[in-house]
Protein backbone atom coordinates (compact mmCIF):
# COMPACT_ATOMS: atom_id res chain seq x y z
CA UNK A 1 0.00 0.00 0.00
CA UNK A 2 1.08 3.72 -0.50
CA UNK A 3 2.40 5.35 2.34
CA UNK A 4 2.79 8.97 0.20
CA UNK A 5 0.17 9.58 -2.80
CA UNK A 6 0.37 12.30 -5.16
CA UNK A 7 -2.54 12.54 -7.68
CA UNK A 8 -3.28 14.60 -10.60
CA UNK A 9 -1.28 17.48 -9.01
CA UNK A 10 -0.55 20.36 -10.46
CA UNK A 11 0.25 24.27 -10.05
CA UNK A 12 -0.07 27.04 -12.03
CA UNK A 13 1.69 30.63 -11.71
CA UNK A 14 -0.28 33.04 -13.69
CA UNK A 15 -0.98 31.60 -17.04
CA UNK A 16 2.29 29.32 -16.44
CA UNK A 17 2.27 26.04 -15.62
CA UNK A 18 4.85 24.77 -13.17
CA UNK A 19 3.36 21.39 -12.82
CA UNK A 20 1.36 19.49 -14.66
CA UNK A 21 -0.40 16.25 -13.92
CA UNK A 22 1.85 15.12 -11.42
CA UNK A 23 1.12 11.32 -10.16
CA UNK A 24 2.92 9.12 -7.73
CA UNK A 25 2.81 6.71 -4.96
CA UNK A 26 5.59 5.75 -2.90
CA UNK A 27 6.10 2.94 -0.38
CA UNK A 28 6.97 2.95 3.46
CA UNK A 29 10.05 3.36 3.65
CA UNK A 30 11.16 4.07 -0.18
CA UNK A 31 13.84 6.69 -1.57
CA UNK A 32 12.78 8.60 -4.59
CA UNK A 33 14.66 11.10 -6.50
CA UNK A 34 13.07 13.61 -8.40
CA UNK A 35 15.65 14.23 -11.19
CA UNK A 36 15.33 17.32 -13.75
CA UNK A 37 17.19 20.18 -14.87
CA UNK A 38 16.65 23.47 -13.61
CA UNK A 39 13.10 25.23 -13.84
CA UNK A 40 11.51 21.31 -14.34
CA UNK A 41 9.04 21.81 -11.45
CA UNK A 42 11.19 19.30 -9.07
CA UNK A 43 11.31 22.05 -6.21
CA UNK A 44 7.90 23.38 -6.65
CA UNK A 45 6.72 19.74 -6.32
CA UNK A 46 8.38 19.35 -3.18
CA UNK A 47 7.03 21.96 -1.88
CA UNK A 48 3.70 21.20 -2.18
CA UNK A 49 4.22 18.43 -0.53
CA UNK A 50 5.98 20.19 2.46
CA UNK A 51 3.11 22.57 2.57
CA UNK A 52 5.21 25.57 1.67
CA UNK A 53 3.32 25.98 -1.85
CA UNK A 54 -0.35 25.07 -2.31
CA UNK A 55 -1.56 23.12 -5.34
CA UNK A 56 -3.61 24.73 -7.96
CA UNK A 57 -5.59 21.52 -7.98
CA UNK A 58 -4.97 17.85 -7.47
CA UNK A 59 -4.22 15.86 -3.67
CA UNK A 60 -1.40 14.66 -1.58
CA UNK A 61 -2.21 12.05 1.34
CA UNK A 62 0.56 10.75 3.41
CA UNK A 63 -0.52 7.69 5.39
CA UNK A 64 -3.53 7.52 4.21
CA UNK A 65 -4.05 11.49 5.55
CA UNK A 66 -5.29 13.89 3.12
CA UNK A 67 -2.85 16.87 3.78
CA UNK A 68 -3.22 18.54 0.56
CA UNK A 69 -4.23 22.35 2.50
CA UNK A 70 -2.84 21.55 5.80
CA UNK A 71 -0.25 23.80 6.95
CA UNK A 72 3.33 22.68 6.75
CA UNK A 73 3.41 22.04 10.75
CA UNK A 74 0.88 20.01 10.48
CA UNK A 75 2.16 17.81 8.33
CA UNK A 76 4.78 15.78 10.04
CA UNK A 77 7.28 15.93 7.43
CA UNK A 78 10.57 16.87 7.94
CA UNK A 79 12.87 19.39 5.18
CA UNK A 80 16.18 19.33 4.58
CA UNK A 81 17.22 22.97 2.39
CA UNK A 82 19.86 23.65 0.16
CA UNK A 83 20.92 26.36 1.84
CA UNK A 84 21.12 24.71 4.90
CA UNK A 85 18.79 27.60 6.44
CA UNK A 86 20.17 27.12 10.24
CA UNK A 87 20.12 29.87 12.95
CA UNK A 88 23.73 31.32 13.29
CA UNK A 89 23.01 32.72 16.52
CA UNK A 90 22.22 29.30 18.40
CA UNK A 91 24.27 26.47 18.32
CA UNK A 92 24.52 23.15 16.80
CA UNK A 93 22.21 21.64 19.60
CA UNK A 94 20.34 24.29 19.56
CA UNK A 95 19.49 24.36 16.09
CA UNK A 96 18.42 20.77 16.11
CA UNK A 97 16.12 21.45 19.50
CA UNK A 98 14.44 24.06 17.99
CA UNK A 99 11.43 22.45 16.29
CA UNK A 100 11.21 20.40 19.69
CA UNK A 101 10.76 23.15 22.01
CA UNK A 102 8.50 25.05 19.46
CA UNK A 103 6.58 21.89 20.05
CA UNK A 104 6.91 22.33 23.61
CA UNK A 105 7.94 18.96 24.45
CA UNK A 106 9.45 18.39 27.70
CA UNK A 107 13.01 19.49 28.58
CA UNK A 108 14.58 16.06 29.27
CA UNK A 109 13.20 14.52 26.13
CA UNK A 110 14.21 17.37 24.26
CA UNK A 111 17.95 16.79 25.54
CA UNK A 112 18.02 13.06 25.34
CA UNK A 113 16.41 13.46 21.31
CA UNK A 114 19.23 16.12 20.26
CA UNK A 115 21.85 13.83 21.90
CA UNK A 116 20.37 10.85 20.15
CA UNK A 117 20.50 12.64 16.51
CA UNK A 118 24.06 14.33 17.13
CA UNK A 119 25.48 10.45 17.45
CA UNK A 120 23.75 9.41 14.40
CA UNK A 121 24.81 12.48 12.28
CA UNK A 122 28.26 11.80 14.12
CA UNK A 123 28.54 15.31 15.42
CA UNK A 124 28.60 14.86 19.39
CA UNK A 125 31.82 16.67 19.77
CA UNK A 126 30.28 20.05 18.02
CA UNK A 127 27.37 20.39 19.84
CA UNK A 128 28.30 23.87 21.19
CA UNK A 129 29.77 24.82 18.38
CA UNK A 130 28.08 27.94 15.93
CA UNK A 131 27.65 27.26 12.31
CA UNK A 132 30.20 30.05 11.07
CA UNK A 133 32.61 27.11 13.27
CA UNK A 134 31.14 24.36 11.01
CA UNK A 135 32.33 23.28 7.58
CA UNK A 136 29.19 22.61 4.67
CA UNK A 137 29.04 18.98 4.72
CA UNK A 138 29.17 19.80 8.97
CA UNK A 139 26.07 22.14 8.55
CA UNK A 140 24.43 19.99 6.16
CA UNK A 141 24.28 17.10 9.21
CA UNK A 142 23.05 19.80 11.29
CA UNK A 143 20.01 20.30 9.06
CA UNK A 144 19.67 16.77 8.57
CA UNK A 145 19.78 15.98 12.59
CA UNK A 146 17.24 18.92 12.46
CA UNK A 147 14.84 17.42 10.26
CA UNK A 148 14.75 14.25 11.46
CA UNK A 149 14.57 15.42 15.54
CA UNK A 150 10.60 15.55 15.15
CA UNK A 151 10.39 12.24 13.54
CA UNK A 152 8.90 13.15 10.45
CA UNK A 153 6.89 10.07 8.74
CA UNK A 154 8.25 11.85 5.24
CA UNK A 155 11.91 13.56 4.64
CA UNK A 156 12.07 16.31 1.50
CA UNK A 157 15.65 17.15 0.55
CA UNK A 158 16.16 20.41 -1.80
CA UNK A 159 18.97 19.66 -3.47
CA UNK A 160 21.15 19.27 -0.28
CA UNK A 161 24.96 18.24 -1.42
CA UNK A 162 24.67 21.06 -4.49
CA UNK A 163 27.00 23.60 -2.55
CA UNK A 164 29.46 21.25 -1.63
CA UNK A 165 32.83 19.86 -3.48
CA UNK A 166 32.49 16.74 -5.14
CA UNK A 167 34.57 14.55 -2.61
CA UNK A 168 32.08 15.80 0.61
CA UNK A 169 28.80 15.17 -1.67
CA UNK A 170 30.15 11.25 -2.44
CA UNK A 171 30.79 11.02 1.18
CA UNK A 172 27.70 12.96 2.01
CA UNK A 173 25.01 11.07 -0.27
CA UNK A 174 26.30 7.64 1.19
CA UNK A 175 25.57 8.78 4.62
CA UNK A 176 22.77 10.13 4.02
CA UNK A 177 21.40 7.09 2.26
CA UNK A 178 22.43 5.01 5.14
CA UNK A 179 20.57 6.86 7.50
CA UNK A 180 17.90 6.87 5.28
CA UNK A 181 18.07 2.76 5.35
CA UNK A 182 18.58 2.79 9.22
CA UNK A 183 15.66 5.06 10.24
CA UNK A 184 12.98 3.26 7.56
CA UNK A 185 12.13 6.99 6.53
CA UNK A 186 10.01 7.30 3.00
CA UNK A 187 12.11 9.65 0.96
CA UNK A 188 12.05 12.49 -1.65
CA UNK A 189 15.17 13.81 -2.81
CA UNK A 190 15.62 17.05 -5.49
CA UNK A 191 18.15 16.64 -8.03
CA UNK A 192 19.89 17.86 -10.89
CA UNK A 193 22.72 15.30 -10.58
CA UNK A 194 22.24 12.30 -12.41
CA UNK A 195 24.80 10.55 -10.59
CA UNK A 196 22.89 11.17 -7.15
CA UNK A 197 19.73 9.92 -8.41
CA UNK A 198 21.14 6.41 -10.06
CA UNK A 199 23.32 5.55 -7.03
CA UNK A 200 21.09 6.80 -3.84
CA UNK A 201 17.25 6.18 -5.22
CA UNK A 202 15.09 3.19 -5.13
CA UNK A 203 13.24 4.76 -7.60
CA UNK A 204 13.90 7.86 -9.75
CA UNK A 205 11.17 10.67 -11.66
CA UNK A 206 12.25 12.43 -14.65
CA UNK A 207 10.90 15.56 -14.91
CA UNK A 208 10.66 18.17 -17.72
CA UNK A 209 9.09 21.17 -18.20
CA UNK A 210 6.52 20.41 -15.82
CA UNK A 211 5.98 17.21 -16.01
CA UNK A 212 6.49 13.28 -15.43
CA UNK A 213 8.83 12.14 -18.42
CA UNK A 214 9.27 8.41 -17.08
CA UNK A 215 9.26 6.99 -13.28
CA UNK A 216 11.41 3.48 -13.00
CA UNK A 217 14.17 2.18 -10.91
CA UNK A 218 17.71 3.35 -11.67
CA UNK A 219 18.23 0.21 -13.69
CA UNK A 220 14.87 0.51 -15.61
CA UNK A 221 15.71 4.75 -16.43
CA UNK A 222 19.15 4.09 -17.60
CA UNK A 223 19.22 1.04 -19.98
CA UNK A 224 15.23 1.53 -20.91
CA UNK A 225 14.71 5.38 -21.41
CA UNK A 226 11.12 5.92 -22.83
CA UNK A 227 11.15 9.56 -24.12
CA UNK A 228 13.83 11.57 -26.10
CA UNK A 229 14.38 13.66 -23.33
CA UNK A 230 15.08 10.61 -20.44
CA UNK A 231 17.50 9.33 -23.32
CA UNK A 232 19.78 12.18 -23.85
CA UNK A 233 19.55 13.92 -20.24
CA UNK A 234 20.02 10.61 -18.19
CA UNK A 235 23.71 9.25 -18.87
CA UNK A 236 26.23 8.91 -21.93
CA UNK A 237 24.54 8.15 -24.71
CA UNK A 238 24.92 6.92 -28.79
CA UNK A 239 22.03 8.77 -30.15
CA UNK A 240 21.56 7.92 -34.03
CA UNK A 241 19.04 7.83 -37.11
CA UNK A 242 17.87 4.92 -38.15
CA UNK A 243 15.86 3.79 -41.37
CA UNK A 244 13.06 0.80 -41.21
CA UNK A 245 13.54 -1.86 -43.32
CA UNK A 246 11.40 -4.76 -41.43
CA UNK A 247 10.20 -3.32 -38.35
CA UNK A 248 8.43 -7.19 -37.68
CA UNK A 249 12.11 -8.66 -36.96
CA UNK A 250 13.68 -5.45 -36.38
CA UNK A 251 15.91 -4.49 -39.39
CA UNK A 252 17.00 -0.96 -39.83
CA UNK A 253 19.79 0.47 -41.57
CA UNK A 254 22.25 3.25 -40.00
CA UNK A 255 24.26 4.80 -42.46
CA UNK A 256 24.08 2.11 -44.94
CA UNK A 257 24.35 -0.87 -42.69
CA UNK A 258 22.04 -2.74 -41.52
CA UNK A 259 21.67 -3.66 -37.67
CA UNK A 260 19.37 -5.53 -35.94
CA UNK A 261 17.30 -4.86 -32.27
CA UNK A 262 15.36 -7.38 -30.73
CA UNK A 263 12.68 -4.53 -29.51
CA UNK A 264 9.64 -4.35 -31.11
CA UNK A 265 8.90 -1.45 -33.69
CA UNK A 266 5.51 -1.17 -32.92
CA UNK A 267 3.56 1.23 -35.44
CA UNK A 268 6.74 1.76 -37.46
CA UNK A 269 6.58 0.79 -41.17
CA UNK A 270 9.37 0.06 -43.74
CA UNK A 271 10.92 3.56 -44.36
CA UNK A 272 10.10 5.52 -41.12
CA UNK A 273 13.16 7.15 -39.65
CA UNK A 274 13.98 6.03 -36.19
CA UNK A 275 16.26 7.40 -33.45
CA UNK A 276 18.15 4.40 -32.32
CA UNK A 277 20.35 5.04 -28.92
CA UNK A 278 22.95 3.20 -27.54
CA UNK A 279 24.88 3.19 -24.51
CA UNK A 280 28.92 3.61 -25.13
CA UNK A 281 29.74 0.43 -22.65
CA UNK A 282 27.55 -2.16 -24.44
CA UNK A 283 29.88 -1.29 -27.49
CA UNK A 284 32.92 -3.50 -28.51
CA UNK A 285 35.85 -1.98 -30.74
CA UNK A 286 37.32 -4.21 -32.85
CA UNK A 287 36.06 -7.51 -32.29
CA UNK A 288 32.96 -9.18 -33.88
CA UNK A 289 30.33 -9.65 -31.44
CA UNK A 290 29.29 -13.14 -30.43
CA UNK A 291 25.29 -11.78 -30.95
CA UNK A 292 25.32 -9.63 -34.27
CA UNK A 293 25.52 -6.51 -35.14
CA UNK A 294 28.60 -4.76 -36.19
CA UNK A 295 29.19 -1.18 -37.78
CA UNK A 296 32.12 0.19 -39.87
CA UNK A 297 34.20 3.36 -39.40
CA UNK A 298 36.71 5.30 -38.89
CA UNK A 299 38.52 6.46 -35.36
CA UNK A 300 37.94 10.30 -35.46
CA UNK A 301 38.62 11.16 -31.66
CA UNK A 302 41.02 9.35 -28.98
CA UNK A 303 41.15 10.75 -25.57
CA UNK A 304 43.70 9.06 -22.91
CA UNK A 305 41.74 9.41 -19.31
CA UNK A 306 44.29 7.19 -17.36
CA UNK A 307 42.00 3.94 -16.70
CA UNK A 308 39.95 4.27 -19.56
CA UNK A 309 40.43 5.60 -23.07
CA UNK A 310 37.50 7.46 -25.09
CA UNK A 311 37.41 6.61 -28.46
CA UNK A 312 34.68 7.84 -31.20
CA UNK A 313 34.04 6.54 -34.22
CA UNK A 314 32.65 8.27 -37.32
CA UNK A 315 30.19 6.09 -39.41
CA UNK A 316 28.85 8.32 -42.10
CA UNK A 317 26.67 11.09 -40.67
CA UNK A 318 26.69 9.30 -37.26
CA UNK A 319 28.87 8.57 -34.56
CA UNK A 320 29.29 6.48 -31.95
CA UNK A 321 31.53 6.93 -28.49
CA UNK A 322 32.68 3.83 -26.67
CA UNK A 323 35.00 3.43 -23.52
CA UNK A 324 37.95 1.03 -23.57
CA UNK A 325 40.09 -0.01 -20.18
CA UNK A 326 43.46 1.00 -20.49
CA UNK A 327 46.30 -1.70 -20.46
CA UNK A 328 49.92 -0.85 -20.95
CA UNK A 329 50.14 -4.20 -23.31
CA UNK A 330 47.77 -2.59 -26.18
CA UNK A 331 48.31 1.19 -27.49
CA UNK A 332 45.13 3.14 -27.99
CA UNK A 333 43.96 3.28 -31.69
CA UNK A 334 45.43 6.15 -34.08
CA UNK A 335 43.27 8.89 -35.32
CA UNK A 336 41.72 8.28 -38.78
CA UNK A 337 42.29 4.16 -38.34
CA UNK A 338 39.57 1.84 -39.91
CA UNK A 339 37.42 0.64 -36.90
CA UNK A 340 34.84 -1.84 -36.20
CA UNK A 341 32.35 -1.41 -33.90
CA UNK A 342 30.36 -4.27 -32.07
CA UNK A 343 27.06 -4.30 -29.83
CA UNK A 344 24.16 -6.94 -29.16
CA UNK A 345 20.82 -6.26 -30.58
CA UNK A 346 18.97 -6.16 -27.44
CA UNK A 347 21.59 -3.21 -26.32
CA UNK A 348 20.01 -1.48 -29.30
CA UNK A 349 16.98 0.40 -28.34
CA UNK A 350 14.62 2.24 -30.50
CA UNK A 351 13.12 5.99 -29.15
CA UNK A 352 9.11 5.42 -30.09
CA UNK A 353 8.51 9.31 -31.14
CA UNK A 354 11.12 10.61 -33.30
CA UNK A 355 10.51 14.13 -32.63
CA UNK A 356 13.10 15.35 -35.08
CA UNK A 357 11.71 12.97 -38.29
C-alpha cells in the first residue's frame, strides 16, 4: 500500500504552468529522487508536498491522511534545504532542538532526542559549536539531525549536497542514504545530478518542463529510457538515425548498414526514420560480437583518461563513443584508423517518437 500519494497534481503561476499532472505513490520506507534540470518543477513539487506551496488543484495524502491544504506544521514531514537555512546565533544543539521546544515537548526529552541525533549524524563533539565554526558537509548534518529530531513520517531534501565539493557530496550522499536505510524513513530527494539519483534512489522521476517524463528504478531509467528527453539527459549516450527496413524482426539500416534490435517497432513501417540510442559500454571496438551486429568506421577522436580511453568513431553522418580499459600491453587506436564497432541487438533500443523525423 502507499504510504505517500500524489494525484493529478498540479500548479499554475499566472498563465504558467509549473506542474502538470503530477502522479505518484511511494512505499513505506522508499527513496525517490526527483531528477530534472533546472526550472523542471522538481522544487515546486516538493514543496507542495511540504506545505510551503499550495496546489492549484490535485491531492497529496501521506498515510492515508489527506494533507493537501494543511499547513506545513501540520504535516509531520521533515525538510532538509539547500541552503542549509540554520540559525547562526544558536548552536549546533540548539538548532536541532528548535522544532522540539516550538513543540513544547518536555526538557529532558528534548535533551536526550538532540543527543540521540548528534550520534547518528556523528557530530557529538560540536554540539556547542556555531555554524560560522562548522564546515558545509558539517552544517548539512546539522540540518539533517534537524529534520529528522521531530520524527517526520516523510523527509524532502532540496537539493542538499549542491553547494558542496564533489569529494564531501560522495561522502555525504552515502551517509545520508544510510541513514535513510537505518531510520525506515520514506524519501524524496531534489536533483539535478544524475549521478545522485542512479546511485542513492530506489526509484527515480524524470521531470521536464513540468511534467512526469518516465518513473522506473535506476536500472529501468538508464538502460530503458522511454522519451527523447530521459534518453539524452540521463547518462552517456549513442544517439543515431535509423531507417526501417522490417520493423516485424527489427531491421533498420544506419548509415548504410544494416543492424538488428530485438525490440519491437511497434507502429513503425518500412521507411520511417527512427532514433536508435545506444549506450557507449555495451559497445565492442574491434572484435565481432558473439550476438550480431557490427558497424564500420573510422577512429575520429582518442582521448587518454588514465584507466579508460574514449574513443569515437565516425560512421557516415553518425557517430558512436565507446570506452575502452586501459592496459599498458595494447596502445590506444590512431586517429583516422579503420574501426569496427560491435554491440548486441537487445543493447540497441529504439526511441518510439522521433521528434526530429
Amino acid at each position: 500500500m502507499s504510504f505517500l500519494e500524489i494525484s493529478n497534481l498540479r500548479k499554475a503561476f499566472n498563465a504558467n504552468s509549473g506542474v502538470q499532472h503530477f502522479d505518484l505513490a511511494a512505499t513505506r520506507g522508499e527513496f525517490v529522487s526527483f531528477l530534472g534540470p533546472s526550472g523542471c518543477g522538481k522544487t515546486t513539487t516538493l514543496r507542495m508536498v511540504a506545505g510551503f506551496e499550495t496546489p492549484t488543484s490535485g491531492s497529496i495524502r501521506i498515510d492515508g491522511r489527506d494533507v493537501t491544504h494543511l499547513r506545513p506544521n501540520q504535516r509531520n514531514v521533515g525538510m532538509v534545504f539547500q541552503s542549509y537555512a540554520l540559525f547562526p546565533n544558536m548552536t549546533v544543539a540548539q538548532n536541532v532542538a528548535f522544532g522540539l521546544k516550538v513543540a513544547k515537548r518536555p526538557a529532558a526529552e528534548i535533551a536526550q532526542r538532540v543527543d540521540e541525533m548528534l550520534k547518528i549524524v556523528k557530530l557529538p563533539h560540536l554540539a556547542d559549536r556555531y555554524p560560522y565554526q562548522l564546515s558545509g558537509g558539517q552544517q548539512q548534518r546539522v540540518a539533517l539531525a534537524r529534520a529528522l529530531a521531530m520524527k517526520p513520517q516523510i523527509l524532502l531534501l532540496d537539493e542538499p549536497l549542491s553547494a558542496l565539493d564533489a569529494k564531501i557530496r560522495v561522502s555525504l550522499r552515502e551517509e545520508i542514504r544510510s541513514l535513510q536505510r537505518s531510520l525506515g524513513i520514506t524519501t524524496i530527494y531534489v536533483t539535478h545530478d544524475q549521478e545522485e539519483a542512479l546511485s542513492m534512489s530506489d526509484r527515480i522521476v524524470i521531470m521536464n518542463e513540468g511534467r512526469i517524463e518516465q518513473i522506473g528504478t535506476p536500472f529501468e531509467i538508464y538502460n530503458f529510457p522511454r522519451t527523447h528527453f530521459v534518453a539524452s539527459f540521463v547518462g552517456t549516450l549513442n544517439m543515431m538515425k535509423g531507417e526501417v527496413v522490417d520493423p516485424q524482426n527489427g531491421k533498420l539500416v544506419v548509415d548504410g548498414q544494416e543492424v538488428f534490435t530485438t525490440q519491437g517497432l511497434d507502429g513503425a513501417v518500412a521507411g520511417d526514420t527512427r532514433t536508435v540510442v545506444l549506450r557507449p559500454e555495451a559497445v565492442t571496438l574491434n572484435g565481432a560480437h558473439s550476438e550480431g551486429n557490427t558497424l564500420s568506421g573510422t577512429i575520429e577522436e582518442v582521448a587518454f583518461l588514465g584507466s579508460v580511453v574514449r574513443i569515437r568513431v565516425r560512421l557516415r553522418d553518425n557517430v558512436i563513443s565507446l570506452d575502452s580499459f586501459n592496459s599498458s600491453a595494447v596502445a590506444p587506436p590512431e586517429r583516422g584508423a579503420a574501426a569496427t564497432v560491435s554491440f548486441a541487438p537487445r543493447d540497441l533500443q529504439v526511441l518510439p517518437h522521433d521528434r526530429a523525423a
